[in-house]
Protein backbone atom coordinates (compact mmCIF):
# COMPACT_ATOMS: atom_id res chain seq x y z
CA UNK A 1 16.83 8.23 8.17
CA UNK A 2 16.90 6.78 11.71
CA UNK A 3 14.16 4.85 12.87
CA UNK A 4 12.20 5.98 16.07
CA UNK A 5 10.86 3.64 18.26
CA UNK A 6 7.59 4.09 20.45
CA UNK A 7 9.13 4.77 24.32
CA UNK A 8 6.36 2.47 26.02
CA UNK A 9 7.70 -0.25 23.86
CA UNK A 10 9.71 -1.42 20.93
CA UNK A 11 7.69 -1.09 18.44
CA UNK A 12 8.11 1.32 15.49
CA UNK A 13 6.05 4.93 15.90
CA UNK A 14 4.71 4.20 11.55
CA UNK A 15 3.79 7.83 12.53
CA UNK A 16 6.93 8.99 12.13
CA UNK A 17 6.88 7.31 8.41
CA UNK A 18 5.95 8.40 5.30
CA UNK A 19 2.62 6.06 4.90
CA UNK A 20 2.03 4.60 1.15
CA UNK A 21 -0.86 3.06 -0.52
CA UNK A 22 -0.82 -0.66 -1.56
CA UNK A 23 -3.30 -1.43 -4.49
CA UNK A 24 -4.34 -4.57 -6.35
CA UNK A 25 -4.41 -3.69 -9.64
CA UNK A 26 -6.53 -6.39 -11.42
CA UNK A 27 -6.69 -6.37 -15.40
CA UNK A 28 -9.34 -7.76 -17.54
CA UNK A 29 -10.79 -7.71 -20.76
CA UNK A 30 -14.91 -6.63 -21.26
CA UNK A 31 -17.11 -7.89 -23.13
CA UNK A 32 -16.86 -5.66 -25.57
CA UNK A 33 -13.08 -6.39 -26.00
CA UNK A 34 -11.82 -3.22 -24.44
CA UNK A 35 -9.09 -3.91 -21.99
CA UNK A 36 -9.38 -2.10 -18.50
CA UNK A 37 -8.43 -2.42 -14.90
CA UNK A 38 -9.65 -2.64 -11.39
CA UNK A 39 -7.34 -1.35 -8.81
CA UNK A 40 -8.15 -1.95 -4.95
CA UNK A 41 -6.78 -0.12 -1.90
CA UNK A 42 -5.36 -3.43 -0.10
CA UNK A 43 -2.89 -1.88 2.60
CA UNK A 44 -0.24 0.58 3.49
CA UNK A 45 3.44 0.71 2.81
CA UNK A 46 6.51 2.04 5.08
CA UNK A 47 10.07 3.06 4.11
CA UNK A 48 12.59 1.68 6.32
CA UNK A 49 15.62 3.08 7.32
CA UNK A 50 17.21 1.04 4.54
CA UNK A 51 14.99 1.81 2.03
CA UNK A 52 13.75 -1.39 2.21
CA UNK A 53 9.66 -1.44 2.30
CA UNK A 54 7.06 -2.61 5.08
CA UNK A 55 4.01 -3.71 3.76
CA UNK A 56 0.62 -3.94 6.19
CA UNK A 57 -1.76 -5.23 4.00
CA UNK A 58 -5.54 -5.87 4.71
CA UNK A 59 -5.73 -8.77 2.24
CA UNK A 60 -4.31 -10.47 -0.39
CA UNK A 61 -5.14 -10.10 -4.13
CA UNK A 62 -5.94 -13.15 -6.05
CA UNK A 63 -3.52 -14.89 -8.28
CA UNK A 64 -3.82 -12.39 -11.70
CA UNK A 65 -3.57 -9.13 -9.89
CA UNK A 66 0.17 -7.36 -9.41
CA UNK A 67 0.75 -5.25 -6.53
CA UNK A 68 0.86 -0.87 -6.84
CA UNK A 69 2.58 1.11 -4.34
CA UNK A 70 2.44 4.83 -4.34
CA UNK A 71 2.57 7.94 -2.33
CA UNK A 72 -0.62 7.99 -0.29
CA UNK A 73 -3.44 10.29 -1.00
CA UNK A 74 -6.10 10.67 2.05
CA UNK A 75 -9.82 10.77 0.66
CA UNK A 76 -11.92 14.15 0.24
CA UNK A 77 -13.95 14.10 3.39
CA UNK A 78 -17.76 14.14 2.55
C-alpha cells in the first residue's frame, strides 16, 4: 500500500489509513478475589506502508498495564 501524502505539505493524510484503537488494558484482582480488567481507550494506531505500526497516543498507561490494539469501532451516537 503506498503512502499518500497531504499536497499542502509532507505530512501523511492518516485519512487515507485504516485508524485503530490503542487501549490500556489494566488487570487487577477485587476484593473479593475475582480477577478482572480495566481497559482504557489511550490513542489511535496506523498501518504503514510496511506494515509497521504508528501509534498517536493520548497518554501513557502506568507501569502494570500492557498495551491492546484493535480494529477501531466509532461509539453509538447518543
Amino acid at each position: 500500500m503506498a503512502t499518500k501524502k497531504n499536497e499542502k505539505s509532507d505530512r501523511i493524510d492518516l485519512q487515507q489509513h485504516e485508524r485503530l484503537a490503542v487501549y490500556g488494558v489494566r488487570r487487577f484482582v477485587r476484593k473479593d478475589q475475582t480477577e478482572d480488567s480495566s481497559w482504557t481507550l489511550i490513542g489511535t494506531a496506523f498501518r504503514c506502508g510496511d506494515g509497521s505500526l504508528n501509534l498517536v497516543l493520548d497518554y501513557v498507561p502506568a507501569s502494570g498495564a500492557s498495551l491492546n490494539i484493535r480494529p477501531f469501532k466509532p461509539r453509538a451516537e447518543a
